[in-house]
C-alpha atoms as a PDB file:
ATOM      1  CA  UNK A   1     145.876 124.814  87.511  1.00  0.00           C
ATOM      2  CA  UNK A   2     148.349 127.669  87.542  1.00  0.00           C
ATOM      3  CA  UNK A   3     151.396 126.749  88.726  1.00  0.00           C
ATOM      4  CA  UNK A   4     152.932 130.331  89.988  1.00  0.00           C
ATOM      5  CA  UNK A   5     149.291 131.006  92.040  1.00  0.00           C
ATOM      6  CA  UNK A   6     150.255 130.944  95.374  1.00  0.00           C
ATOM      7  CA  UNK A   7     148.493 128.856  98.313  1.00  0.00           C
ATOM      8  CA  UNK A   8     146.545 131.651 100.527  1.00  0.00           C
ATOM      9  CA  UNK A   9     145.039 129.062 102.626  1.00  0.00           C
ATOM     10  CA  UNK A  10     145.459 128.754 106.134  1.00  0.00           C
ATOM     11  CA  UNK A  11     144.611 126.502 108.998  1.00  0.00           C
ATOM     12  CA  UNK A  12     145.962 123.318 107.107  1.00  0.00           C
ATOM     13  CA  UNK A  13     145.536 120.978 110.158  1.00  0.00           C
ATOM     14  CA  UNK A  14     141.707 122.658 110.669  1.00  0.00           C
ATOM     15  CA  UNK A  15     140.675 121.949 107.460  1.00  0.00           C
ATOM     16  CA  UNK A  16     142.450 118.106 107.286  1.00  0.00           C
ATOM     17  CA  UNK A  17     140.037 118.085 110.473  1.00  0.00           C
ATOM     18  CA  UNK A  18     136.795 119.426 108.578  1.00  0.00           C
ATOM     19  CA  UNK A  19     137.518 116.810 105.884  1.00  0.00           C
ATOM     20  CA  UNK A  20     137.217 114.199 108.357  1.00  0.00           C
ATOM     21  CA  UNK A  21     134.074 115.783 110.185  1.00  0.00           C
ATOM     22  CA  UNK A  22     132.361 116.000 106.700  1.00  0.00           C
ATOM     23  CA  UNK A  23     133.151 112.143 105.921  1.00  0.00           C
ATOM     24  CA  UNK A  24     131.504 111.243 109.568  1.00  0.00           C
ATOM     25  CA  UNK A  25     128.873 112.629 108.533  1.00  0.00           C
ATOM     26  CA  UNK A  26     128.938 116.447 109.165  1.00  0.00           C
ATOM     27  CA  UNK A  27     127.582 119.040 107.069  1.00  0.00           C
ATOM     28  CA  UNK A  28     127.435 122.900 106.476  1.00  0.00           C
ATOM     29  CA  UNK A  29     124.602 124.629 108.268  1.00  0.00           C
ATOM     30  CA  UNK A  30     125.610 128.247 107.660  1.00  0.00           C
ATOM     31  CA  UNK A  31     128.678 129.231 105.520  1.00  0.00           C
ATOM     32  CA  UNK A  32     129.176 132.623 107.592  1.00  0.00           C
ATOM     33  CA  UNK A  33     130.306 132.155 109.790  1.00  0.00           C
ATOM     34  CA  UNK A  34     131.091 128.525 109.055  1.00  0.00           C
ATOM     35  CA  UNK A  35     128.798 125.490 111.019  1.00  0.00           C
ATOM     36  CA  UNK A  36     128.841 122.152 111.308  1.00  0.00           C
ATOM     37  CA  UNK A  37     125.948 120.147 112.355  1.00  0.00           C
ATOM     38  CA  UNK A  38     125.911 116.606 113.213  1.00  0.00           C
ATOM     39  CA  UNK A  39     123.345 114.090 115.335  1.00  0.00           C
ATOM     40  CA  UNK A  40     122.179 117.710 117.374  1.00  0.00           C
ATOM     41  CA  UNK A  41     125.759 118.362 117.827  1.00  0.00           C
ATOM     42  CA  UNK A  42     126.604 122.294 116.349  1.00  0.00           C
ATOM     43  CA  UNK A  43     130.598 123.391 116.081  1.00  0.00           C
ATOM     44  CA  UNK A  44     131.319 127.180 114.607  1.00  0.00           C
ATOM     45  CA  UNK A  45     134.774 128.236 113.079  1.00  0.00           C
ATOM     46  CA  UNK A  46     135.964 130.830 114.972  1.00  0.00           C
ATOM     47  CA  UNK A  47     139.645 132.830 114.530  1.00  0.00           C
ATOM     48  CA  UNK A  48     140.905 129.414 112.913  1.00  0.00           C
ATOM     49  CA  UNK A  49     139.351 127.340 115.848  1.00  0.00           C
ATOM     50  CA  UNK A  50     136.669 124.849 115.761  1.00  0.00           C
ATOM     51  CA  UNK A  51     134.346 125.387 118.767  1.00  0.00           C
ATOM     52  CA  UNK A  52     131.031 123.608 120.320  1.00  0.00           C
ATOM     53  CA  UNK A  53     128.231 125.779 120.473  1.00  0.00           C
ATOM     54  CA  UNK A  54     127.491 123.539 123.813  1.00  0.00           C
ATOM     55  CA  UNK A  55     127.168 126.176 126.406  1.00  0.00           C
ATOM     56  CA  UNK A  56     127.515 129.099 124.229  1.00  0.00           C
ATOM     57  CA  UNK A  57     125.751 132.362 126.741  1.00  0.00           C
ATOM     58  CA  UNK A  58     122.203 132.569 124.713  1.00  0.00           C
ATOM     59  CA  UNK A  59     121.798 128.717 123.397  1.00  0.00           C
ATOM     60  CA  UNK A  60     119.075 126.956 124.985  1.00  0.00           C
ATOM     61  CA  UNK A  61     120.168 123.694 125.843  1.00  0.00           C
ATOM     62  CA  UNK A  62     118.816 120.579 123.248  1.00  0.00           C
END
């Protein structure tokens, strides 16, 4: 890897948290924007922030 490429990520504690979600079991349902899916539960990645889709105006409740 280059060494003088700077790091242009952001969110470092969000993404730590991801890593986690994805070795419980989470996956990727849609890339843009991001969701994760687990057991029925949805989460989207919003502004940096990782939100349920649980009462979201327009979801029909599971």
């Amino acid at each position: 890897m280059d060494s003088t490429r700077t790091e242009q990520r952001q969110f470092h504690a969000l993404r730590k948290h991801i890593e986690q979600l994805f070795s419980d079991g989470w996956v990727v349902v849609s890339r843009v924007p991001l969701r994760l899916e687990h057991e029925g539960q949805r989460c989207i990645v919003r502004h940096g922030m990782l939100i349920s889709e649980i009462g979201f105006p327009g979801r029909l409740a599971s």
